[in-house]
PDB file of N, CA and C in Angstrom:
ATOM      1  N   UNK A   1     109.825 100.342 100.916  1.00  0.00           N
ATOM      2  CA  UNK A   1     108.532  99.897 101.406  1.00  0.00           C
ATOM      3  C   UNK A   1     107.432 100.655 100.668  1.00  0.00           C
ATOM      4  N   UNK A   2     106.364 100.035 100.197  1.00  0.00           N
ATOM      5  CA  UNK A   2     105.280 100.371  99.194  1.00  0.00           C
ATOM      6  C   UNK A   2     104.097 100.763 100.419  1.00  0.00           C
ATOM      7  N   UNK A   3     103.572 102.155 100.233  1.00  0.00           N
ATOM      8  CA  UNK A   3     102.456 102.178 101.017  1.00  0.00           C
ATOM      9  C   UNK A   3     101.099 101.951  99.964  1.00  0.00           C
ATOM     10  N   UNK A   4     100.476 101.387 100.384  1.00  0.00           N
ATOM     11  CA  UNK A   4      98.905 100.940  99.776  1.00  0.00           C
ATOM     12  C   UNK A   4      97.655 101.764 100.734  1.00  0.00           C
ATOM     13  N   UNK A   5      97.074 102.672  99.747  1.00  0.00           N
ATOM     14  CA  UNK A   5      95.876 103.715 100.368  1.00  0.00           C
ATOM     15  C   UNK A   5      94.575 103.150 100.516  1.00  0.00           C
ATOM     16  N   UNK A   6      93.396 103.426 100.869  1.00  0.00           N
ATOM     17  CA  UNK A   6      91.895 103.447 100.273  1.00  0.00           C
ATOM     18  C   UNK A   6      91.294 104.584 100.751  1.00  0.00           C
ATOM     19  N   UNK A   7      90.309 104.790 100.050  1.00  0.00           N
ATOM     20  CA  UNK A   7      88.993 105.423 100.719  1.00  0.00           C
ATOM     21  C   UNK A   7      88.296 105.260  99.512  1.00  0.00           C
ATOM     22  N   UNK A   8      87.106 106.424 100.208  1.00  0.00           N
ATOM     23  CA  UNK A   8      85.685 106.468  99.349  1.00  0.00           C
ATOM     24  C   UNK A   8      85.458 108.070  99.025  1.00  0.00           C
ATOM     25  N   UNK A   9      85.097 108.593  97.791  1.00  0.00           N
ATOM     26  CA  UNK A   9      84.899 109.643  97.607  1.00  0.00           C
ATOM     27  C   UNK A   9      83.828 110.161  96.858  1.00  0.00           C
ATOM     28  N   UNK A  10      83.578 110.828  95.874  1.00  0.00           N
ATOM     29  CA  UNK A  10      82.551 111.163  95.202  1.00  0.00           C
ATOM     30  C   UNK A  10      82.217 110.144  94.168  1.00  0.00           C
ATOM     31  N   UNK A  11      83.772 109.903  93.381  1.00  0.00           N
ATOM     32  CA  UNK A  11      83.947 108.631  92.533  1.00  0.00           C
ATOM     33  C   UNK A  11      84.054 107.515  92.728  1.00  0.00           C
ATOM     34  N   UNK A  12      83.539 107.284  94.060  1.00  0.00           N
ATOM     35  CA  UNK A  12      83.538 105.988  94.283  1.00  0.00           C
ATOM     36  C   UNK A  12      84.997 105.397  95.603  1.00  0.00           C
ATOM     37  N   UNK A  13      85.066 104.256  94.943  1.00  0.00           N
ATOM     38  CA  UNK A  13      86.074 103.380  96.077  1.00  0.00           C
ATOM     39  C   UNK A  13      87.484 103.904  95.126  1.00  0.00           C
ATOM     40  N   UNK A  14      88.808 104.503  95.750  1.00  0.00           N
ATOM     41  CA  UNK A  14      89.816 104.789  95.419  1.00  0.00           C
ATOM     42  C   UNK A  14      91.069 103.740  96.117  1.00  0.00           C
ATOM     43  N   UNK A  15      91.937 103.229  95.564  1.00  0.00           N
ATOM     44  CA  UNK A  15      92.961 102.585  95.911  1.00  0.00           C
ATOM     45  C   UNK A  15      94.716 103.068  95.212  1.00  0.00           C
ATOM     46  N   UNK A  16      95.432 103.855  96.222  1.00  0.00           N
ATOM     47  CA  UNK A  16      96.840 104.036  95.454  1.00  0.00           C
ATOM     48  C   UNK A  16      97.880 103.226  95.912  1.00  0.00           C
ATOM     49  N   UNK A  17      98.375 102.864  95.435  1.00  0.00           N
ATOM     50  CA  UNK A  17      99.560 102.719  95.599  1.00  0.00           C
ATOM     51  C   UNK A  17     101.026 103.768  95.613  1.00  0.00           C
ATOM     52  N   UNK A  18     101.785 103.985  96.403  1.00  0.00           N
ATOM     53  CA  UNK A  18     102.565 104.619  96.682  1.00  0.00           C
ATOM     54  C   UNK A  18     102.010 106.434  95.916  1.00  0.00           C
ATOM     55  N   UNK A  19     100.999 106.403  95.833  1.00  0.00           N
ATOM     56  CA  UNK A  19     100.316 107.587  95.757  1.00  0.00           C
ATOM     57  C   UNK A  19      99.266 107.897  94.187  1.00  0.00           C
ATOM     58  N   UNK A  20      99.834 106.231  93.569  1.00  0.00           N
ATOM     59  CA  UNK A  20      99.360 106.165  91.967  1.00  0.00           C
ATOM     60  C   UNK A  20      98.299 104.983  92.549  1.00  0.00           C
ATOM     61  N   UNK A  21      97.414 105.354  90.959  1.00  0.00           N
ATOM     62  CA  UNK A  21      96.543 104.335  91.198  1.00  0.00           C
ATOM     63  C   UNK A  21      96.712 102.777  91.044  1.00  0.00           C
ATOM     64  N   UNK A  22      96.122 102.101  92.187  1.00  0.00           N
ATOM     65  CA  UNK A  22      96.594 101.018  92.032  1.00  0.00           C
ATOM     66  C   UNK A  22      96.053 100.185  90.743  1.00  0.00           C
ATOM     67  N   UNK A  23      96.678  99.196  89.973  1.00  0.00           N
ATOM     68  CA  UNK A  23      96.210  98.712  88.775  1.00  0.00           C
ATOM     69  C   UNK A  23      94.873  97.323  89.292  1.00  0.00           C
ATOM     70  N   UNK A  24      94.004  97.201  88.938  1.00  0.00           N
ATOM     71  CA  UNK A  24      93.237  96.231  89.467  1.00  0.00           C
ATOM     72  C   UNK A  24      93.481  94.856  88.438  1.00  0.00           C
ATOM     73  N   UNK A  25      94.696  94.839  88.007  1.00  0.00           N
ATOM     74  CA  UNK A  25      94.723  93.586  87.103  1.00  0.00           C
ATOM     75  C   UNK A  25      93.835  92.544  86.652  1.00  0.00           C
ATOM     76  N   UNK A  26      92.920  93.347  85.853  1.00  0.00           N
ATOM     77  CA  UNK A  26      91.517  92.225  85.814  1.00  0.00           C
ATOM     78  C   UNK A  26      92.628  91.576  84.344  1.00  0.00           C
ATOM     79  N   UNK A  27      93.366  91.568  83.859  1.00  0.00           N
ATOM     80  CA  UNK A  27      93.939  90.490  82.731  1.00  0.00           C
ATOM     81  C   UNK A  27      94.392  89.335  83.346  1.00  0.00           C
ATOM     82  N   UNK A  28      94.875  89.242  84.583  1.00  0.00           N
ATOM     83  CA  UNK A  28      94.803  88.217  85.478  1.00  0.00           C
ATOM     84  C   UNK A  28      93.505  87.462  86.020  1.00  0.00           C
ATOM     85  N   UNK A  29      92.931  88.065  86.447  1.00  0.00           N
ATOM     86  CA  UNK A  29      91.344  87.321  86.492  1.00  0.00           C
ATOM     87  C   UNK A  29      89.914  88.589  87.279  1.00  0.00           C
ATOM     88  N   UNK A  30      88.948  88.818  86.118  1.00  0.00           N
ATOM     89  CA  UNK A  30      87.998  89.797  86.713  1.00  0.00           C
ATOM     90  C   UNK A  30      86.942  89.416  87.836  1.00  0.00           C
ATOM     91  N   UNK A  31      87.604  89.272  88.845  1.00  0.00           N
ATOM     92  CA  UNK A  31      86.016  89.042  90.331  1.00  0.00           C
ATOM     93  C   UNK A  31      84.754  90.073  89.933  1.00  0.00           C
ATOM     94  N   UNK A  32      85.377  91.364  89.966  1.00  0.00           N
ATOM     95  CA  UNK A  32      84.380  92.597  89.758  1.00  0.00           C
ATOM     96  C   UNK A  32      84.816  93.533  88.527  1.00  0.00           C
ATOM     97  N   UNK A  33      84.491  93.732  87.701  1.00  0.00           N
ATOM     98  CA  UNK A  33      84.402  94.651  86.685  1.00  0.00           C
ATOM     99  C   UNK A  33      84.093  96.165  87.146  1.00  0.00           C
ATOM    100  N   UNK A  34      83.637  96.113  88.565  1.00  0.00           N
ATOM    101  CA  UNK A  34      83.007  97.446  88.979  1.00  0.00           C
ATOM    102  C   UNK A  34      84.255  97.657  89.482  1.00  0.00           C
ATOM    103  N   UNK A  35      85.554  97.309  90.032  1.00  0.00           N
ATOM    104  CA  UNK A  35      86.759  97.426  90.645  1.00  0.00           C
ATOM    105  C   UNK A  35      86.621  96.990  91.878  1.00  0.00           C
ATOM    106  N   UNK A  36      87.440  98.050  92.611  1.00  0.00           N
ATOM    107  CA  UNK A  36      87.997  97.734  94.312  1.00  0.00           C
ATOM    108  C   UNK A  36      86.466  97.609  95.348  1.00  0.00           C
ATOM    109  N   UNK A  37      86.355  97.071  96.421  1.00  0.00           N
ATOM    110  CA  UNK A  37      85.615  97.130  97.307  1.00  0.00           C
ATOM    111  C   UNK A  37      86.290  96.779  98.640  1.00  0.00           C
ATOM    112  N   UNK A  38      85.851  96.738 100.049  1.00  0.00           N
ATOM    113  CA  UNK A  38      86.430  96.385 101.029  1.00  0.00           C
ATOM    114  C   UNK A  38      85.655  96.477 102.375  1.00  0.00           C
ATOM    115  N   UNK A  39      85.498  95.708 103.271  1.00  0.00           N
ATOM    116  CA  UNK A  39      84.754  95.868 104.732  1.00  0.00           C
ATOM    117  C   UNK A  39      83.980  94.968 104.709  1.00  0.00           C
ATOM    118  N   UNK A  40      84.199  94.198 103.630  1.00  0.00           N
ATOM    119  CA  UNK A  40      82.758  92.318 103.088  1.00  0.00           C
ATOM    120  C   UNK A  40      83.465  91.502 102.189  1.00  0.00           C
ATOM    121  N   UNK A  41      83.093  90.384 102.388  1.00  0.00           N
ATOM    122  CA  UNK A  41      84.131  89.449 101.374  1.00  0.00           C
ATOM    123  C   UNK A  41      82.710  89.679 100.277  1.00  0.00           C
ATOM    124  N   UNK A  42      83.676  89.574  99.145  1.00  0.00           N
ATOM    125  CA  UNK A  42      82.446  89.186  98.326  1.00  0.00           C
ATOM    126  C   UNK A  42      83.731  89.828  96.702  1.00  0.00           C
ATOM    127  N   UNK A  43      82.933  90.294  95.682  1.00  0.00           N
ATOM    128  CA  UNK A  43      83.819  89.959  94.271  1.00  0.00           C
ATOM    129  C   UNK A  43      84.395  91.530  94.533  1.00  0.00           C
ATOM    130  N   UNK A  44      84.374  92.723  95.176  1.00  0.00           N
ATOM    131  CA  UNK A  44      84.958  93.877  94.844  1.00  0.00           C
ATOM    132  C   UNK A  44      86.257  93.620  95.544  1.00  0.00           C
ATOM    133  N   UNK A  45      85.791  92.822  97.105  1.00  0.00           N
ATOM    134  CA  UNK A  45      87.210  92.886  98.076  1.00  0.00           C
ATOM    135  C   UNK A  45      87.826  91.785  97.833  1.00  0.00           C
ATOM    136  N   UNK A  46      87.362  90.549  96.888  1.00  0.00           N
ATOM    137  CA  UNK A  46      88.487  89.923  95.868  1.00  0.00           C
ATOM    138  C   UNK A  46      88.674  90.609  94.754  1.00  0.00           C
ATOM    139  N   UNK A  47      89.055  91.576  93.955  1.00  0.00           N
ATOM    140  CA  UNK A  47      90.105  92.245  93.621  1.00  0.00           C
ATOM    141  C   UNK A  47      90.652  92.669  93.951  1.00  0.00           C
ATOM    142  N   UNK A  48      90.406  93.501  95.084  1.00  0.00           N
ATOM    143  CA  UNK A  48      91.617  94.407  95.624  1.00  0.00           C
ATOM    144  C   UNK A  48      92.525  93.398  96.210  1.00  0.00           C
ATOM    145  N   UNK A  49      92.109  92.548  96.812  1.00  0.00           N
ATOM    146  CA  UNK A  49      92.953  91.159  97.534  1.00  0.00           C
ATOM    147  C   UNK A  49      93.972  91.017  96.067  1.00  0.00           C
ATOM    148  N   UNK A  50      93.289  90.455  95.039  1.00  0.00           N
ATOM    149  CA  UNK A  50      94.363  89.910  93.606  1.00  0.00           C
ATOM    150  C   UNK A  50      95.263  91.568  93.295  1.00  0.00           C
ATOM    151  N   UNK A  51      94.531  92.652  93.211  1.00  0.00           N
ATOM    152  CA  UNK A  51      95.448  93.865  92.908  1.00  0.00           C
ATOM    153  C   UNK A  51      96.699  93.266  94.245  1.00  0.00           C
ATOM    154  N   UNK A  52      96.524  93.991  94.860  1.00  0.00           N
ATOM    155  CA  UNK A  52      97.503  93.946  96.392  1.00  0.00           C
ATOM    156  C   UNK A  52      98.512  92.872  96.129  1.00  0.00           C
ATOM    157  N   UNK A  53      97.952  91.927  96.124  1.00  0.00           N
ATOM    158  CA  UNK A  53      98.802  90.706  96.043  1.00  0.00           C
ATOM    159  C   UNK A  53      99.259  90.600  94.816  1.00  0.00           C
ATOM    160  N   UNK A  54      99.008  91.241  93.235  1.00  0.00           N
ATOM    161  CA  UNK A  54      99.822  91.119  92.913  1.00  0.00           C
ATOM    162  C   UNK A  54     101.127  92.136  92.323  1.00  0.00           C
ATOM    163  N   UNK A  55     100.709  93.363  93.011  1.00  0.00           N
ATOM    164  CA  UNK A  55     101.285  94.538  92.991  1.00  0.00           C
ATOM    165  C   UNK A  55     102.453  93.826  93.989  1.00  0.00           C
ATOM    166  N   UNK A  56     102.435  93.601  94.851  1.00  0.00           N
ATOM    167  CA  UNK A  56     103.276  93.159  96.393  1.00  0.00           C
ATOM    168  C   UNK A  56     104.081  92.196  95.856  1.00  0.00           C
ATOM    169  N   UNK A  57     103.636  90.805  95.278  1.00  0.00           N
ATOM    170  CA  UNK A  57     104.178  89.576  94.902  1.00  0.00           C
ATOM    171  C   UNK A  57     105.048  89.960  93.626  1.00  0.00           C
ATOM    172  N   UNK A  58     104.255  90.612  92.748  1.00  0.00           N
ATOM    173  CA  UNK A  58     105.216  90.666  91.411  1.00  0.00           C
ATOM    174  C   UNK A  58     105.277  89.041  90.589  1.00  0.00           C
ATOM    175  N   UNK A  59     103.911  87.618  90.929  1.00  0.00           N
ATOM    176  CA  UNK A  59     103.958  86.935  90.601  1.00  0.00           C
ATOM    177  C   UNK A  59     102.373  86.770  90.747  1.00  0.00           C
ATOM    178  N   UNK A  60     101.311  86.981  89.915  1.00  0.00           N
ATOM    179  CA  UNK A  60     100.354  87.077  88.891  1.00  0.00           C
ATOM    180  C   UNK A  60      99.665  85.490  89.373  1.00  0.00           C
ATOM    181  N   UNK A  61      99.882  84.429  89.291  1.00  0.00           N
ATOM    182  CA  UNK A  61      99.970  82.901  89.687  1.00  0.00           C
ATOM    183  C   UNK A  61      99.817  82.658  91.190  1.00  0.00           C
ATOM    184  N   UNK A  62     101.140  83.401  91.735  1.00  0.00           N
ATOM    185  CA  UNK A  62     100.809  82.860  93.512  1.00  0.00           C
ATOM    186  C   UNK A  62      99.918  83.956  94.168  1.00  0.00           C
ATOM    187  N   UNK A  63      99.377  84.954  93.250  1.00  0.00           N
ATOM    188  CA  UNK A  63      98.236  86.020  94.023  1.00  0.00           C
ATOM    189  C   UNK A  63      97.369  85.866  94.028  1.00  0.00           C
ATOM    190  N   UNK A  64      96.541  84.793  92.698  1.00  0.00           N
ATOM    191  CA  UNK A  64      95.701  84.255  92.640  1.00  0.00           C
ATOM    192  C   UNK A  64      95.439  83.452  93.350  1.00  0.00           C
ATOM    193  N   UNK A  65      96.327  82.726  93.599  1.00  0.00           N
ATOM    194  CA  UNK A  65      96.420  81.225  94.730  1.00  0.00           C
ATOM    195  C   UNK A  65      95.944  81.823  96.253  1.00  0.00           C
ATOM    196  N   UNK A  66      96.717  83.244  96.433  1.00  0.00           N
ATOM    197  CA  UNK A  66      96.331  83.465  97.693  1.00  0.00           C
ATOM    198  C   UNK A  66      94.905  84.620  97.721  1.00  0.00           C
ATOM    199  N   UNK A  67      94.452  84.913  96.698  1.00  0.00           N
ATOM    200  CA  UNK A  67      93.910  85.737  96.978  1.00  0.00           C
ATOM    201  C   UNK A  67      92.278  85.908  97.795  1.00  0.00           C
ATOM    202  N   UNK A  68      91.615  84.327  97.440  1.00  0.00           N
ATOM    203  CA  UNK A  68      90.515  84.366  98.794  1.00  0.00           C
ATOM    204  C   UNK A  68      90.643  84.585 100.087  1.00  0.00           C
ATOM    205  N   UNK A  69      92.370  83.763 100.594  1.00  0.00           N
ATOM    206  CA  UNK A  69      92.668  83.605 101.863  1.00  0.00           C
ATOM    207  C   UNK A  69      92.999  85.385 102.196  1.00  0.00           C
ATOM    208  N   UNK A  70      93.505  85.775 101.581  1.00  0.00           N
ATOM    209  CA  UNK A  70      93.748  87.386 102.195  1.00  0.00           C
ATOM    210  C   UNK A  70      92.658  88.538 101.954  1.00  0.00           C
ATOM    211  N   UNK A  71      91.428  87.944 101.225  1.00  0.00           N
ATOM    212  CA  UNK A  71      90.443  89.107 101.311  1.00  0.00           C
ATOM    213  C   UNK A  71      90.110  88.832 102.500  1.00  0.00           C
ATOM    214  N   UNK A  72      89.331  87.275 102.804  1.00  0.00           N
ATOM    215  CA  UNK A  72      88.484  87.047 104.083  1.00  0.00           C
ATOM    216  C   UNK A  72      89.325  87.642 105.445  1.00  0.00           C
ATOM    217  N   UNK A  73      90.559  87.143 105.483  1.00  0.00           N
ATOM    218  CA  UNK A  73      91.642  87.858 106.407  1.00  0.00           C
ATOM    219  C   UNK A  73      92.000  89.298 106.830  1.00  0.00           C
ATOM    220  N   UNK A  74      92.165  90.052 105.770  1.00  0.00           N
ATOM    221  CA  UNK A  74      93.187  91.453 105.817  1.00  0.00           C
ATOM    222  C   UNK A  74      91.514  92.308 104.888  1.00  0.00           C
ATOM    223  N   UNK A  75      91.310  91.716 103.463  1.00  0.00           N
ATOM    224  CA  UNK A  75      90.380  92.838 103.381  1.00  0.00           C
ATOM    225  C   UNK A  75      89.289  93.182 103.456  1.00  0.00           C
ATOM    226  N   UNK A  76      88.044  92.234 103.777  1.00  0.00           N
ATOM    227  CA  UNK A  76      87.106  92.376 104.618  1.00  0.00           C
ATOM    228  C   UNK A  76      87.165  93.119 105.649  1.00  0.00           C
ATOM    229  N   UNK A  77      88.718  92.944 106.378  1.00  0.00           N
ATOM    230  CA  UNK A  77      88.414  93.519 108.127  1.00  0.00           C
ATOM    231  C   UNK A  77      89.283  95.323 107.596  1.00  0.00           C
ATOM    232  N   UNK A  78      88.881  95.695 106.508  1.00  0.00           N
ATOM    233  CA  UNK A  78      89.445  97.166 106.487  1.00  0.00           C
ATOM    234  C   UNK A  78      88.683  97.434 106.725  1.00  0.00           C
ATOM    235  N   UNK A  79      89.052  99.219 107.344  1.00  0.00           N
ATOM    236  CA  UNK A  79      88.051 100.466 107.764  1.00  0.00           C
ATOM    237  C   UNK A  79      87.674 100.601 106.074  1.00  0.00           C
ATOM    238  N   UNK A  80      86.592 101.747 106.261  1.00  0.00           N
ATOM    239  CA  UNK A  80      86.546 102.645 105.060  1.00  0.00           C
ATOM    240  C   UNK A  80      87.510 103.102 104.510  1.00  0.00           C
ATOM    241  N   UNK A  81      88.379 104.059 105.736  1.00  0.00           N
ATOM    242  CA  UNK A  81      89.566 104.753 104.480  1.00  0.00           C
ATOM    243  C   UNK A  81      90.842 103.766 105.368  1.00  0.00           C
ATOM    244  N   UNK A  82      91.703 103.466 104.784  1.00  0.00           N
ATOM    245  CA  UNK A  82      92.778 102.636 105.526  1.00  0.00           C
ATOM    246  C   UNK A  82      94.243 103.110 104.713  1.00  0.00           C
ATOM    247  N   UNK A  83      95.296 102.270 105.568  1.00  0.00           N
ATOM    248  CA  UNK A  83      96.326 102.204 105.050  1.00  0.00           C
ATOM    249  C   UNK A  83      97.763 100.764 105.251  1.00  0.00           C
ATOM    250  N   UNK A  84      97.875 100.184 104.216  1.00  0.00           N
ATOM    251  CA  UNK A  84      98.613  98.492 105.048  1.00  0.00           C
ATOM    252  C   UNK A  84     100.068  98.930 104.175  1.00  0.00           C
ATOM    253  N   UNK A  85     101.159  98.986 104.747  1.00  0.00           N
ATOM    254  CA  UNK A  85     102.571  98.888 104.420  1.00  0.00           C
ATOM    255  C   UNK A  85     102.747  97.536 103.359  1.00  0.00           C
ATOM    256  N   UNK A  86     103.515  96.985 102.378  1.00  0.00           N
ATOM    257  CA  UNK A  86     103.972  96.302 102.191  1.00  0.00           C
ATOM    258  C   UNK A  86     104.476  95.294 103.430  1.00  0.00           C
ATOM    259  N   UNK A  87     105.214  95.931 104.238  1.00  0.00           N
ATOM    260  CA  UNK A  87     105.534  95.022 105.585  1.00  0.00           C
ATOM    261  C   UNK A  87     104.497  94.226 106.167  1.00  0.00           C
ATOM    262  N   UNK A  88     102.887  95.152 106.008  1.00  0.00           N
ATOM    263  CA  UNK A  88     102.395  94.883 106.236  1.00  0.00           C
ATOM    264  C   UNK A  88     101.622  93.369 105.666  1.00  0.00           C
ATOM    265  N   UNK A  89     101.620  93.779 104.382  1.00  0.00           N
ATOM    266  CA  UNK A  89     100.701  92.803 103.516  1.00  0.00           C
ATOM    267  C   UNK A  89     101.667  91.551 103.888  1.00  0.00           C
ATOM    268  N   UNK A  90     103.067  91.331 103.629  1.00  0.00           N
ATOM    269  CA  UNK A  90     103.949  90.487 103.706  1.00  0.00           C
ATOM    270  C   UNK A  90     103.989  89.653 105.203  1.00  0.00           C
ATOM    271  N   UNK A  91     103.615  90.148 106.382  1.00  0.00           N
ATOM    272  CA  UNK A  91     103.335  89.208 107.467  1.00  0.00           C
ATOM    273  C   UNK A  91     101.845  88.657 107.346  1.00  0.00           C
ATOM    274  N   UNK A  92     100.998  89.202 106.655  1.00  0.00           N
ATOM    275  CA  UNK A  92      99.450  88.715 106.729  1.00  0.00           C
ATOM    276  C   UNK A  92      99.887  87.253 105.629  1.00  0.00           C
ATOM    277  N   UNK A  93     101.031  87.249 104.857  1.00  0.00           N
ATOM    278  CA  UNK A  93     100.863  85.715 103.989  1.00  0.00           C
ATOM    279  C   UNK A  93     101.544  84.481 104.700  1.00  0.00           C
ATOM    280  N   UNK A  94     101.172  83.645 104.224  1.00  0.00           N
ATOM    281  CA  UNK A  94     101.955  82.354 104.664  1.00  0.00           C
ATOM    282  C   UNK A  94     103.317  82.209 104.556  1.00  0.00           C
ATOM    283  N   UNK A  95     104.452  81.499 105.119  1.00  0.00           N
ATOM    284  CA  UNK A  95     105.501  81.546 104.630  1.00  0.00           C
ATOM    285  C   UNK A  95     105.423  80.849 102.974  1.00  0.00           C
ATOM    286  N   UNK A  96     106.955  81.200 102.632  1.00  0.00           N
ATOM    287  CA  UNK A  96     106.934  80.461 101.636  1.00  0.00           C
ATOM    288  C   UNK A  96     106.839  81.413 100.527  1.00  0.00           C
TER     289      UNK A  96
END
């Protein structure tokens, strides 16, 4: 099971994955160039939605597909500093 971090620090918005930084795969598609954001839909908390999803999925194509539906859902409604399990991210998607 993959734990996924956030907070906010001097440098800004931080996101790890299992304690590394998470990759914001803008070669897949750039919402924000500024990176991660979260607590508002808008282009920072669609990346972290496309990172997440496609760190989790391991399929680049169906993260994109999902990735409006799980910012407005899961990352808009994060705290400042948070933490979502893989288990976690994996019941917030649709089947399938």
């Amino acid at each position: 099971m993959k734990i996924y971090e956030g907070g906010r620090g001097l440098g800004g918005a931080q996101v790890t994955v299992d304690g590394a930084p998470l990759d914001p795969r803008f070669e897949v598609k750039t919402f924000s160039p500024m990176g991660f954001e979260w607590t508002y839909e808008g282009d920072g908390p669609r990346q972290l939605a496309l990172a997440l999803l496609c760190d989790h999925l391991g399929d680049p194509a169906r993260a994109l597909a999902l990735t409006e539906d799980f910012m407005r859902r899961v990352v808009a409604e994060l705290d400042n500093a948070w933490m979502l399990t893989s288990e976690e991210i994996a019941a917030a998607l649709p089947a399938g």
